[in-house]
Every structure is written in C-alpha cells, then in structure tokens.
Protein backbone atom coordinates (compact mmCIF):
# COMPACT_ATOMS: atom_id res chain seq x y z
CA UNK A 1 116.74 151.42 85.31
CA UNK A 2 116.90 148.02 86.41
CA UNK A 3 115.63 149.44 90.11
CA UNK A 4 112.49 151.30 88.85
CA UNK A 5 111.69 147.86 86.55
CA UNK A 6 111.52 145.79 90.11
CA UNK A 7 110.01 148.19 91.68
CA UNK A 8 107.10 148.62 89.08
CA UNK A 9 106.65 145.17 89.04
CA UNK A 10 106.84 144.41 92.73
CA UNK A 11 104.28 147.38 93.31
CA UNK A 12 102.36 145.61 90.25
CA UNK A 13 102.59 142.11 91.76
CA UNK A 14 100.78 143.27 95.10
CA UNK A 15 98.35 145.25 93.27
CA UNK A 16 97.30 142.11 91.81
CA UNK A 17 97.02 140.26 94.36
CA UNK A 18 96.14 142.88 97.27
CA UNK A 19 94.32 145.92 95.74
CA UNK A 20 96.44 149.07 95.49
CA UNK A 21 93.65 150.23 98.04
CA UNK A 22 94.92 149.09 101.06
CA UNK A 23 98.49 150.80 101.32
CA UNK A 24 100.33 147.95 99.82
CA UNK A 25 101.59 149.74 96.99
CA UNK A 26 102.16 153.16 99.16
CA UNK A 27 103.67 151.25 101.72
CA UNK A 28 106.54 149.51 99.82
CA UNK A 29 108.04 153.33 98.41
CA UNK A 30 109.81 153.67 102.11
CA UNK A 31 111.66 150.46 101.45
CA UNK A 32 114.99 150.88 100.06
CA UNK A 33 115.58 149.44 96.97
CA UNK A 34 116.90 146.31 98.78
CA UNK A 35 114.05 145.80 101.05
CA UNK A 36 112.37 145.61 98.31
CA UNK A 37 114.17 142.95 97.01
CA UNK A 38 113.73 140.87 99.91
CA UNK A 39 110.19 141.09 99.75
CA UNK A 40 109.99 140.49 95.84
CA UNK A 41 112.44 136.98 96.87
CA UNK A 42 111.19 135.92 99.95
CA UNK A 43 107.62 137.16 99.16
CA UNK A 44 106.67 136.89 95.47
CA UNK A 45 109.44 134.42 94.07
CA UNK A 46 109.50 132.08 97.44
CA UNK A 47 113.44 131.88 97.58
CA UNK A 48 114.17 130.41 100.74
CA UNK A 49 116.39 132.85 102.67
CA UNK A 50 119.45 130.59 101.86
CA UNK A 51 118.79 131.60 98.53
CA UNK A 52 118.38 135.12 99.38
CA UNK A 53 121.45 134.99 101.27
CA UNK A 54 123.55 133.72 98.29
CA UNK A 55 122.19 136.57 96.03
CA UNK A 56 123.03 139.56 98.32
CA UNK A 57 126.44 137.12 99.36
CA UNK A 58 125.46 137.57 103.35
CA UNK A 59 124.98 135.05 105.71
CA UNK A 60 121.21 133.91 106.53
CA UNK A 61 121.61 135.00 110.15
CA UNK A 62 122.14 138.39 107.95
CA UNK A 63 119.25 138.03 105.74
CA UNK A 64 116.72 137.11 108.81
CA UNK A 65 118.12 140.17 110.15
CA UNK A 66 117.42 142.57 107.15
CA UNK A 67 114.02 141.03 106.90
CA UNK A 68 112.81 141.58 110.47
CA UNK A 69 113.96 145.07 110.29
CA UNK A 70 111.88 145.42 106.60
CA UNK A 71 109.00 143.80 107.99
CA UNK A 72 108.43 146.76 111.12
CA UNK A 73 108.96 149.42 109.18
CA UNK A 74 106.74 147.78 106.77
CA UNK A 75 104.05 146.98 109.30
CA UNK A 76 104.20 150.88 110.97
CA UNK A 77 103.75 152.18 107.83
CA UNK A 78 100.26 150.06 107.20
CA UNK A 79 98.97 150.94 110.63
C-alpha cells in the first residue's frame, strides 16, 4: 500500500510540475519501486545522496550507481 501511495504521489508531483503530456508520468511505471524512490529523494525531496545512501543503508558509491543506471533507462524510455 505504502508503494502505490509513493508512486501516486511521485507520478502526481511531476504532473505538477511537468504536464502528464510529455511521458513523465508514463515513463516512471518501468522504474522499480526503488528507482522510484531515488528519484522522489534525490529529485523531489533534494536528499543529498548521503542521505539517500543512509535510507536504503548502501554506500554512496552504491547510490550514484543505482541512479546512473535509473537515469538511462529513464532517458530511453522518453526518447
């Protein structure tokens, strides 16, 4: 339950902001439920990835990791 809440509002937040027009919204439902995360944190909230890394309890190295990988699958989807 908890998921489809941040996922709802994540998808809301960019509609906001973006327009769901312009793939935003369709491009965030291949994200895992993590990836999404990361973009809601790093994103929306502006947690620094030392944050993000103390939430998830990786190391940053980890987190840059996870978000480079997020961000081209993210990107292929839009083009």
């Amino acid at each position: 339950m908890e998921d489809e809440f941040l996922e709802n509002a994540i998808e809301a937040e960019f509609d906001v902001h973006y327009g769901a027009s312009n793939g935003l919204a369709e491009a965030l439902d291949i994200l895992s439920p993590a990836e999404r995360d990361l973009v809601k944190w790093l994103f929306i909230e502006g947690f620094t990835l030392t944050e993000c890394a103390e939430r998830v309890g990786i190391t940053v190295a980890g987190i840059k990791k996870r978000r480079e990988r997020m961000l081209v699958k993210f990107r292929s989807e839009l083009t």
